[in-house]
N, C-alpha and C. Protein backbone atom coordinates (compact mmCIF):
# COMPACT_ATOMS: atom_id res chain seq x y z
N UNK A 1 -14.07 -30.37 19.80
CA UNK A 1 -14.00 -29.35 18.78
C UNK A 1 -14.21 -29.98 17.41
N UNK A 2 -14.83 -29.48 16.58
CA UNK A 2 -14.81 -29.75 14.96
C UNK A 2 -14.55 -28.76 14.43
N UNK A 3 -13.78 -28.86 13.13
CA UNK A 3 -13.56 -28.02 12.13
C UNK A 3 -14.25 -28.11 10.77
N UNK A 4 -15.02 -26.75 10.85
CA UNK A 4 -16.37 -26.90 9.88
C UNK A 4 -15.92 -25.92 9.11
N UNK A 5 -16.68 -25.31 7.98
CA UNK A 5 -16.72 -24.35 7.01
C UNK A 5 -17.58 -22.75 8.03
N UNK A 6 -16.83 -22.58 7.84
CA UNK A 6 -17.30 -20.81 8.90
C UNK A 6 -18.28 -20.18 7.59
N UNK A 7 -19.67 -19.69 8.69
CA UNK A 7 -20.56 -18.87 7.70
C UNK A 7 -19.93 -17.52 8.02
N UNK A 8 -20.45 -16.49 6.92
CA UNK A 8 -19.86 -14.62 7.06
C UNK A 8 -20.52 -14.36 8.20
N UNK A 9 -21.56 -14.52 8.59
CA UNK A 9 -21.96 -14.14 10.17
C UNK A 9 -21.07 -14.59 11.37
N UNK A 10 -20.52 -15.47 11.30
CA UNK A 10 -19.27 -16.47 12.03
C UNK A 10 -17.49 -15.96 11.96
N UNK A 11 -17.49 -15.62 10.55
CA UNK A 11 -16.33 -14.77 10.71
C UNK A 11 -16.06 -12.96 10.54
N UNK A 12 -17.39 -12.58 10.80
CA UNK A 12 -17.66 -11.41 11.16
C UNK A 12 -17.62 -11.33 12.33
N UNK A 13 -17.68 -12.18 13.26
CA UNK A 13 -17.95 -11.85 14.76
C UNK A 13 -16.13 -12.02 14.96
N UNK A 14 -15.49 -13.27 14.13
CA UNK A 14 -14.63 -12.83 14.38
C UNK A 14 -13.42 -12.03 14.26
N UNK A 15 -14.14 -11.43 13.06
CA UNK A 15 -13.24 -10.45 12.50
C UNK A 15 -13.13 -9.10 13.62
N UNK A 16 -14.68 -9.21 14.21
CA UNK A 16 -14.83 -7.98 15.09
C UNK A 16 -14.12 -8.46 16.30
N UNK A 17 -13.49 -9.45 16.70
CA UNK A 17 -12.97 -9.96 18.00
C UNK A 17 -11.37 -9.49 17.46
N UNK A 18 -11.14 -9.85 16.39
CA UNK A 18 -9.25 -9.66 16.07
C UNK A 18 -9.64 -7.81 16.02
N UNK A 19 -10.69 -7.15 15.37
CA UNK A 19 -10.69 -5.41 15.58
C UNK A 19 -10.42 -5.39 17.09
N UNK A 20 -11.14 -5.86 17.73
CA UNK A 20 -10.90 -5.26 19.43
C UNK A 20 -9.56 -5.93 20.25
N UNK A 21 -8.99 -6.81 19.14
CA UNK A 21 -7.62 -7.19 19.84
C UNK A 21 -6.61 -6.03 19.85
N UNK A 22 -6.75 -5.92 18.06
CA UNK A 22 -6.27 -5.19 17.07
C UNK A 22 -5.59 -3.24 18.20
N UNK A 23 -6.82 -2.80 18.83
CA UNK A 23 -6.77 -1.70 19.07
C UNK A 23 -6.23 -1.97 21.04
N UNK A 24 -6.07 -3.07 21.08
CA UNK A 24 -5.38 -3.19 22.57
C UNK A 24 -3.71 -2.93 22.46
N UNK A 25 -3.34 -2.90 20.65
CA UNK A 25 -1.95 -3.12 20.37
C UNK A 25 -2.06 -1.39 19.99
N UNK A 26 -2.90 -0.74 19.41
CA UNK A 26 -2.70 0.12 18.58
C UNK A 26 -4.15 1.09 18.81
N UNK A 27 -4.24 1.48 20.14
CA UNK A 27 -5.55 2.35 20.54
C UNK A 27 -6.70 2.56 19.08
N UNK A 28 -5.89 3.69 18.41
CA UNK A 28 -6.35 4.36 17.33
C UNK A 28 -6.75 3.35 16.09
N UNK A 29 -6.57 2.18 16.13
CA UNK A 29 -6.48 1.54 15.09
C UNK A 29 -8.08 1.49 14.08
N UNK A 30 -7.95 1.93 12.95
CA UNK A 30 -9.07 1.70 12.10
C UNK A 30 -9.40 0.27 11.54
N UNK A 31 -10.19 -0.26 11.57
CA UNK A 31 -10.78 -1.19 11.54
C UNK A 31 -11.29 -1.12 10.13
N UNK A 32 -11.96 -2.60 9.47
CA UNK A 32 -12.27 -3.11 8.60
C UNK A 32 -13.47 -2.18 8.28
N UNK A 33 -14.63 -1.69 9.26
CA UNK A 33 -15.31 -0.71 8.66
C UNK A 33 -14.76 0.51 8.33
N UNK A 34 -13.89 0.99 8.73
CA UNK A 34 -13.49 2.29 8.33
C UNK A 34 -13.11 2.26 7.06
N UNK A 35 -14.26 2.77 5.95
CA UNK A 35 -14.28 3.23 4.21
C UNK A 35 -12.42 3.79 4.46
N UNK A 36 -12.10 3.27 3.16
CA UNK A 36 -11.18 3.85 2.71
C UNK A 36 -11.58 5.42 2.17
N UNK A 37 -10.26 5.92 1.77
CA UNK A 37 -9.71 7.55 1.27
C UNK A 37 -9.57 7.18 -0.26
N UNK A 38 -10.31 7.11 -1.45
CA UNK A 38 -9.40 6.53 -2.83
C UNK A 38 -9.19 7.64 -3.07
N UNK A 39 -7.95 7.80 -3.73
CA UNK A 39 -7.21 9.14 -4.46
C UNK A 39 -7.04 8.63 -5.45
N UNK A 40 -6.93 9.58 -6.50
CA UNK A 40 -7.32 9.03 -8.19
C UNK A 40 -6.71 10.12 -8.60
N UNK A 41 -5.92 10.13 -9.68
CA UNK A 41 -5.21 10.69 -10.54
C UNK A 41 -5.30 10.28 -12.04
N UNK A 42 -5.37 11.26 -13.01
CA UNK A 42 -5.38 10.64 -14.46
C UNK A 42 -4.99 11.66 -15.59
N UNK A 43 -3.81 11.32 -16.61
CA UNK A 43 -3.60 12.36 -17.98
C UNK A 43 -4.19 11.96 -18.87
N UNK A 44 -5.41 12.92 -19.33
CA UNK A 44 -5.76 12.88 -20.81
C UNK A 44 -5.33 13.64 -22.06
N UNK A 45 -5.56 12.94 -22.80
CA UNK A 45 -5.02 13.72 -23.88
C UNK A 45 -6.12 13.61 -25.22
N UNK A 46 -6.95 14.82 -24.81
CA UNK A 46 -8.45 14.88 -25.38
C UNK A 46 -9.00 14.14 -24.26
N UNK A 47 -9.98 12.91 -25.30
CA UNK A 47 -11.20 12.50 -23.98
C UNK A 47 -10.03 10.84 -23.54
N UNK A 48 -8.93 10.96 -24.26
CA UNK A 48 -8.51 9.01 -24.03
C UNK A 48 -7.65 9.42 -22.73
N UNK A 49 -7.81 8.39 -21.53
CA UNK A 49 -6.72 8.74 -20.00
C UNK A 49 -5.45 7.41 -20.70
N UNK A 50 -4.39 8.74 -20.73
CA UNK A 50 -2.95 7.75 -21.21
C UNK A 50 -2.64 7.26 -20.26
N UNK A 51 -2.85 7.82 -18.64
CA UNK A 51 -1.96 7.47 -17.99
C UNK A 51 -2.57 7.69 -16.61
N UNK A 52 -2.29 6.48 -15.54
CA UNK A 52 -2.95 7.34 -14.56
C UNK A 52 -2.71 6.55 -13.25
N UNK A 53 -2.74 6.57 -12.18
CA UNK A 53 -2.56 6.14 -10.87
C UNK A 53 -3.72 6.24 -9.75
N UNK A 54 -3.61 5.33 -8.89
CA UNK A 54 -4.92 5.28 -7.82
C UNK A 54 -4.02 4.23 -6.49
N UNK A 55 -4.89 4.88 -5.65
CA UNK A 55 -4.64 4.48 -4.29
C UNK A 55 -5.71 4.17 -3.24
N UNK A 56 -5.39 3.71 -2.33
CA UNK A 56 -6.30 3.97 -1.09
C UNK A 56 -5.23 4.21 0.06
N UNK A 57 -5.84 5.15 1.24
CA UNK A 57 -5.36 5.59 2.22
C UNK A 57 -6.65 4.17 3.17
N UNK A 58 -5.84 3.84 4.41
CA UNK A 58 -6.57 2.88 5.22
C UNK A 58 -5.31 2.45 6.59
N UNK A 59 -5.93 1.72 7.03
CA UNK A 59 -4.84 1.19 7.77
C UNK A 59 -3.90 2.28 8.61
N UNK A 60 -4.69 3.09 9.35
CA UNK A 60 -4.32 3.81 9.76
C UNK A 60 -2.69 4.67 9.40
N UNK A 61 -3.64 5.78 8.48
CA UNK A 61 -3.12 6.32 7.42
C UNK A 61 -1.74 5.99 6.82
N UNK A 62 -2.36 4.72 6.00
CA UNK A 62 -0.86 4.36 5.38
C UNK A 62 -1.71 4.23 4.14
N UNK A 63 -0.80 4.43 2.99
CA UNK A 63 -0.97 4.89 1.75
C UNK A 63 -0.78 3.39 0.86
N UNK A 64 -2.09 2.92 0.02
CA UNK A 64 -1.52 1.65 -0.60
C UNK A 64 -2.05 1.65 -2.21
N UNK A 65 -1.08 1.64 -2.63
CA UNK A 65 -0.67 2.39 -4.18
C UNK A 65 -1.16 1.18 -4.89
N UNK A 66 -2.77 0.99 -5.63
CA UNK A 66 -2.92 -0.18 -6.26
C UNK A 66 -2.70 -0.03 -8.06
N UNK A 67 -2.77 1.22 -8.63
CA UNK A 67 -3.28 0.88 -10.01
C UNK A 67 -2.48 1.64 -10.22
N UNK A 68 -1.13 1.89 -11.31
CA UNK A 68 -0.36 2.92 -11.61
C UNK A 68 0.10 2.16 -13.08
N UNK A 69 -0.68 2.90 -14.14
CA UNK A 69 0.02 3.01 -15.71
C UNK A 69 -0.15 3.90 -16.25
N UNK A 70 0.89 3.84 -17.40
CA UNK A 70 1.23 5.07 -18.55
C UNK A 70 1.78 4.39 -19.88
N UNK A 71 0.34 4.19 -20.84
CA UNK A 71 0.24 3.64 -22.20
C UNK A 71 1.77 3.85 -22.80
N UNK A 72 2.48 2.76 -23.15
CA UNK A 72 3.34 2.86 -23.99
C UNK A 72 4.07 4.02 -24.38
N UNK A 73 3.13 4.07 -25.46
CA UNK A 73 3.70 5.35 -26.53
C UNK A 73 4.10 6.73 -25.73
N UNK A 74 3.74 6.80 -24.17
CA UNK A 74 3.69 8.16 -24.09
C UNK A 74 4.47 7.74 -22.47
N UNK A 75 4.77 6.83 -22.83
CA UNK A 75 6.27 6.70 -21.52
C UNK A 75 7.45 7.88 -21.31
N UNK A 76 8.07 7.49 -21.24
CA UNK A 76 9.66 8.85 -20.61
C UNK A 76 9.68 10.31 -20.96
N UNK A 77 7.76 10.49 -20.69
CA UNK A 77 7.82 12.10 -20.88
C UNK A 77 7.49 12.38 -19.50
N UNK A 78 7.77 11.96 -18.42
CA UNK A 78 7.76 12.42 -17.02
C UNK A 78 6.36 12.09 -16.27
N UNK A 79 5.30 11.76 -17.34
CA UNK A 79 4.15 11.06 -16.46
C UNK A 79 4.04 10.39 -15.31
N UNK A 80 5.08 9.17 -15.39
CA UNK A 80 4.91 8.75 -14.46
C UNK A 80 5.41 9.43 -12.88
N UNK A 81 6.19 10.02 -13.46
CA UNK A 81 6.93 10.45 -12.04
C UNK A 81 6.06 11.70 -11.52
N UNK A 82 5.33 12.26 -12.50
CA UNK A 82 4.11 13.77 -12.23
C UNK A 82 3.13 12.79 -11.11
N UNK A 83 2.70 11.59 -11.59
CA UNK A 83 1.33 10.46 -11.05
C UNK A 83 1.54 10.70 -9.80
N UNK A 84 3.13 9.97 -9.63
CA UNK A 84 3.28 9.45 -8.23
C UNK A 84 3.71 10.71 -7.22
N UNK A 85 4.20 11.79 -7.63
CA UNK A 85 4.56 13.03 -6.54
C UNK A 85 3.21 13.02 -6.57
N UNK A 86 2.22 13.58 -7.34
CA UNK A 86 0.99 13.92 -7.62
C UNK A 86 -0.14 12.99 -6.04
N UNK A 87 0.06 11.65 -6.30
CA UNK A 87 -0.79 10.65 -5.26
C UNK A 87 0.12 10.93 -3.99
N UNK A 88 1.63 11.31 -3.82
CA UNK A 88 2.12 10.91 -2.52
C UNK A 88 1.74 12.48 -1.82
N UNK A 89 2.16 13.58 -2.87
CA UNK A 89 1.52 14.57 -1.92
C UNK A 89 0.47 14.60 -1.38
N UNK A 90 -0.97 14.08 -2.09
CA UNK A 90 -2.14 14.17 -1.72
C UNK A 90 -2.44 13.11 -0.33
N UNK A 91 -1.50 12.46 -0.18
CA UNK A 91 -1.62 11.15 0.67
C UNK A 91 -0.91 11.99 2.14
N UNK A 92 0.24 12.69 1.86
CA UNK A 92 0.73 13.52 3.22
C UNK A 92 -0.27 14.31 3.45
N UNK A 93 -0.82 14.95 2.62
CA UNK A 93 -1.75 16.13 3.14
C UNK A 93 -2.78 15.60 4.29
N UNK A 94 -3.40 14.44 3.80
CA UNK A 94 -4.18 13.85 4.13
C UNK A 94 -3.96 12.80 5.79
N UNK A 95 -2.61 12.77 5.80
CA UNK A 95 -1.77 12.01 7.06
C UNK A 95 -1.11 11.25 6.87
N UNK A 96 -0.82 10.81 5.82
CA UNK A 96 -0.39 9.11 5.67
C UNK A 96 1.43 9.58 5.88
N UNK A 97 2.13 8.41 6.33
CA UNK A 97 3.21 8.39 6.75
C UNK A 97 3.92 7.48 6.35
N UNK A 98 3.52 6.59 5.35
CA UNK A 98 3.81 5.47 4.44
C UNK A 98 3.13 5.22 3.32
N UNK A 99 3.60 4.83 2.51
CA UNK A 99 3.38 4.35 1.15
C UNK A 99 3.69 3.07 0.67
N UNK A 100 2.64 2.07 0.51
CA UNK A 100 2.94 0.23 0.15
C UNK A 100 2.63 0.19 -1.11
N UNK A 101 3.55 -0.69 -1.93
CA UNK A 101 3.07 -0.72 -3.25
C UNK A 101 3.24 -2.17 -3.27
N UNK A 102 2.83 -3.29 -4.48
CA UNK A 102 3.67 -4.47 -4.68
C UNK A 102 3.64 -4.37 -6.73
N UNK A 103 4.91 -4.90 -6.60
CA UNK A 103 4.55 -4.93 -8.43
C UNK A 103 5.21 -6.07 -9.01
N UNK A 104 5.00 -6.90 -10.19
CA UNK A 104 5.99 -7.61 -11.06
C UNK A 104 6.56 -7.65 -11.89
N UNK A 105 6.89 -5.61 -12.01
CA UNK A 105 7.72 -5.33 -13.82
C UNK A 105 9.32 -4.98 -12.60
N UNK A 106 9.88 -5.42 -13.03
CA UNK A 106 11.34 -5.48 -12.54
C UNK A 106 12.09 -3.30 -13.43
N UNK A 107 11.18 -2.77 -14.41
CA UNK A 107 11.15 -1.44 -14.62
C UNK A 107 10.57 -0.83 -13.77
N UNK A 108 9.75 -1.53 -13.17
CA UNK A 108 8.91 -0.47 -11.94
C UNK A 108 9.32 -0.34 -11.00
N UNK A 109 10.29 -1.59 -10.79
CA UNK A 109 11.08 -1.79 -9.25
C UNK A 109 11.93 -0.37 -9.27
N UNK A 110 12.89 -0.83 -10.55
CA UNK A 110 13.90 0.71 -10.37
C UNK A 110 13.25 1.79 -10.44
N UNK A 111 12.56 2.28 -11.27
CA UNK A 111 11.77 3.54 -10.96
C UNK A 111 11.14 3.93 -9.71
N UNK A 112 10.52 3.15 -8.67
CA UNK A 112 9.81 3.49 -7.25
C UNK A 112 11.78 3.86 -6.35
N UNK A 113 12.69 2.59 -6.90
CA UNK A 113 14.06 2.88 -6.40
C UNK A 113 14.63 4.16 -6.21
N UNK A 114 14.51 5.12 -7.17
CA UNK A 114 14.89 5.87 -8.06
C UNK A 114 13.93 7.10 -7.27
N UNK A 115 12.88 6.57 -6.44
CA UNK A 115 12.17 7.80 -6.04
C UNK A 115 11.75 7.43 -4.48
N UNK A 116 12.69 6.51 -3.72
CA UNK A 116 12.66 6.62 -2.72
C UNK A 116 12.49 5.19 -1.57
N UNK A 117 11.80 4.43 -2.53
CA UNK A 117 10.64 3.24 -2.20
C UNK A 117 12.02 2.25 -2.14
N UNK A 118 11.44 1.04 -1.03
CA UNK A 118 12.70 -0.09 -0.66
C UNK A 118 11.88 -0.97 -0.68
N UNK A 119 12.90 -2.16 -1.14
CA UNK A 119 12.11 -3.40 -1.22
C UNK A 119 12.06 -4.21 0.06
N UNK A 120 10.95 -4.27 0.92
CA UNK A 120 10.34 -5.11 1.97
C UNK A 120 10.45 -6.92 1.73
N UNK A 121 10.25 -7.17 1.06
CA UNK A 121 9.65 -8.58 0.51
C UNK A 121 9.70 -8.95 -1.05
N UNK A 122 10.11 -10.11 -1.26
CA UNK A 122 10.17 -10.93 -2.51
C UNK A 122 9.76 -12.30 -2.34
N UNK A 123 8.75 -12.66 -3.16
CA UNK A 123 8.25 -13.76 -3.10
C UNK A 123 8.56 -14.13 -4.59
N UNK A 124 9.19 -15.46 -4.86
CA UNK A 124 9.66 -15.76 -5.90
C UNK A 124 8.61 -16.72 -6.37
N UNK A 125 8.71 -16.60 -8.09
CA UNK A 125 8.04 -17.59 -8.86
C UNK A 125 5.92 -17.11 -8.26
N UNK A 126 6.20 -16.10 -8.18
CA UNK A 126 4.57 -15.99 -7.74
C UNK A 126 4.29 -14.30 -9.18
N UNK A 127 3.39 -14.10 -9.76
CA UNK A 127 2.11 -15.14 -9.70
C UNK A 127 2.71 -16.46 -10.44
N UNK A 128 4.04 -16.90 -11.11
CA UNK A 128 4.74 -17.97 -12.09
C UNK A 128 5.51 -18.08 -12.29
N UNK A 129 6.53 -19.23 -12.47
CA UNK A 129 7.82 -18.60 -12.99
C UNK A 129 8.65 -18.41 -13.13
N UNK A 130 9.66 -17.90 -12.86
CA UNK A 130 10.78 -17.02 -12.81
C UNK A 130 10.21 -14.90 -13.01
N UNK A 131 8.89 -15.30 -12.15
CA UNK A 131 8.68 -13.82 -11.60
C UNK A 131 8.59 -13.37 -10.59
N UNK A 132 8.92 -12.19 -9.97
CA UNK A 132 9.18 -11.88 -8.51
C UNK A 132 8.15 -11.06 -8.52
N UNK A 133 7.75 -11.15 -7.05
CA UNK A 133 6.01 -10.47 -6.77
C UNK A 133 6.55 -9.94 -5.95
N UNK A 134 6.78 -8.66 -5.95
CA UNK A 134 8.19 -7.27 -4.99
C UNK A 134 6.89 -6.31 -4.57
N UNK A 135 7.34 -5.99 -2.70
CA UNK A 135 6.76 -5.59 -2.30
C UNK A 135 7.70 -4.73 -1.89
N UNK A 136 7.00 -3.05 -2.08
CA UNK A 136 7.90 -1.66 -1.74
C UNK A 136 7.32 -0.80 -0.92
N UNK A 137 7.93 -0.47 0.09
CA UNK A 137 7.44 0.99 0.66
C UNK A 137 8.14 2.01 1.16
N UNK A 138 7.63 3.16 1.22
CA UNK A 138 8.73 4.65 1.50
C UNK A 138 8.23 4.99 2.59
N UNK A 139 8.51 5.82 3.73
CA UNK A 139 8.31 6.32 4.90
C UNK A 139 8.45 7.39 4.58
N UNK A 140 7.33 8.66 4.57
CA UNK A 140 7.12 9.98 4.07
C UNK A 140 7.77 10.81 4.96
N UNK A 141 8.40 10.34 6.62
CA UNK A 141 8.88 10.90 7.27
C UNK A 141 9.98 10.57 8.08
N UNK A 142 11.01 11.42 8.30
CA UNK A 142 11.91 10.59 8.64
C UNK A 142 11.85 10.38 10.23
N UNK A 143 12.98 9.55 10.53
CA UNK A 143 12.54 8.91 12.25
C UNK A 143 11.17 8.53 12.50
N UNK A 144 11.14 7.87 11.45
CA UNK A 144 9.26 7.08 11.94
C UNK A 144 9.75 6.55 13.11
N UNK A 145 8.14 6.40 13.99
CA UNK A 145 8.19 5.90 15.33
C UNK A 145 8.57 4.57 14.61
N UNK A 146 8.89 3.51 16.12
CA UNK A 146 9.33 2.63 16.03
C UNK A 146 8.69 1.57 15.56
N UNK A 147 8.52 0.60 14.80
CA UNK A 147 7.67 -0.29 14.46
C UNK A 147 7.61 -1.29 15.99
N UNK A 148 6.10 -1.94 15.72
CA UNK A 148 5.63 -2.66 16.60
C UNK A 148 6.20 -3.51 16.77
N UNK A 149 7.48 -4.09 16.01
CA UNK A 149 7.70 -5.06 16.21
C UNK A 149 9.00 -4.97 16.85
N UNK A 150 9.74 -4.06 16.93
CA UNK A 150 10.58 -3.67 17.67
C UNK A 150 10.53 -2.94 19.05
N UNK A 151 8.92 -2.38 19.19
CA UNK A 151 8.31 -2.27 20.66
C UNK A 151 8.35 -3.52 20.93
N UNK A 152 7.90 -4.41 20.25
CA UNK A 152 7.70 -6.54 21.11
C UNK A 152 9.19 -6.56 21.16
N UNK A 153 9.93 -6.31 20.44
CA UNK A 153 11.27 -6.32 20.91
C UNK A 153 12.26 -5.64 22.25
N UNK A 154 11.94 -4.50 22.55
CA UNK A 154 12.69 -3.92 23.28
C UNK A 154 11.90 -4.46 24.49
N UNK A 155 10.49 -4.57 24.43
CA UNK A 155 9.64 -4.52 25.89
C UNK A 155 10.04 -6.66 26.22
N UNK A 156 10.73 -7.09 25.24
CA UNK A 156 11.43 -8.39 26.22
C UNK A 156 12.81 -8.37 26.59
N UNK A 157 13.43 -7.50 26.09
CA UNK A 157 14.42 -7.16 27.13
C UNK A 157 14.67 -6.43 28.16
């Protein structure tokens, strides 16, 4: 064996080998070609967007919350919290049954807190620091099925 530099034709084949693993765990599973869902939200005020939020639905419909601001000056008039009912309804309508976010304002943490979202993961000093790179998500429904990893769990005992 040698370990060489993989061309994109090389790890395309094997990207398509982990897709067909991928769906032996999870039938339905969408794959790397399957285009995302972007949902886009935005407040203007005239032609300037103060404020605004975006997502993609993927991953078999789970909701992953990438771009969410609201300019300064026009903070604690309820924007933000209009954005995010605004993206999560459109995300149930649509199927999604989770919502992933990650952020590094320790204000954003409590606010997603404050509306439902739990912290999964903390990776410290990332992107520098003494900053925490906090990863959140909400379950849009309650008694979600069981995670996979607790099917690998029960099916070894």
């Amino acid at each position: 064996m040698i370990l060489t530099e993989g061309t994109p034709q090389e790890l395309d084949a094997l990207s398509n080998q982990l897709f067909e693993f991928n769906k032996t765990i999870v039938p339905d599973f969408k794959g790397k070609d399957t285009p995302f869902e972007f949902v886009r939200y935005v407040f203007k005020q005239e032609d300037q967007v103060i404020a605004g939020i975006s997502g993609k639905i993927c991953i078999n419909n789970v909701l992953f919350i990438d771009d969410f601001f609201v300019i300064e000056i026009f903070r604690k008039q309820g924007l933000a919290s209009k954005l995010l009912e605004r993206l999560e309804s459109e995300a149930k309508v649509r199927g999604c049954y989770l919502a992933v976010l990650e952020t590094i304002n320790e204000d954003a943490v409590v606010f997603y807190q404050k509306r439902g979202y739990e912290v999964f993961a903390i990776l410290d000093n990332v992107p520098c620091p003494n900053v925490q790179h906090v990863h959140m998500k909400k379950d849009f429904i309650s008694n979600v099925a069981i995670s996979l990893t607790e099917k690998a769990l029960l099916n070894l005992s």
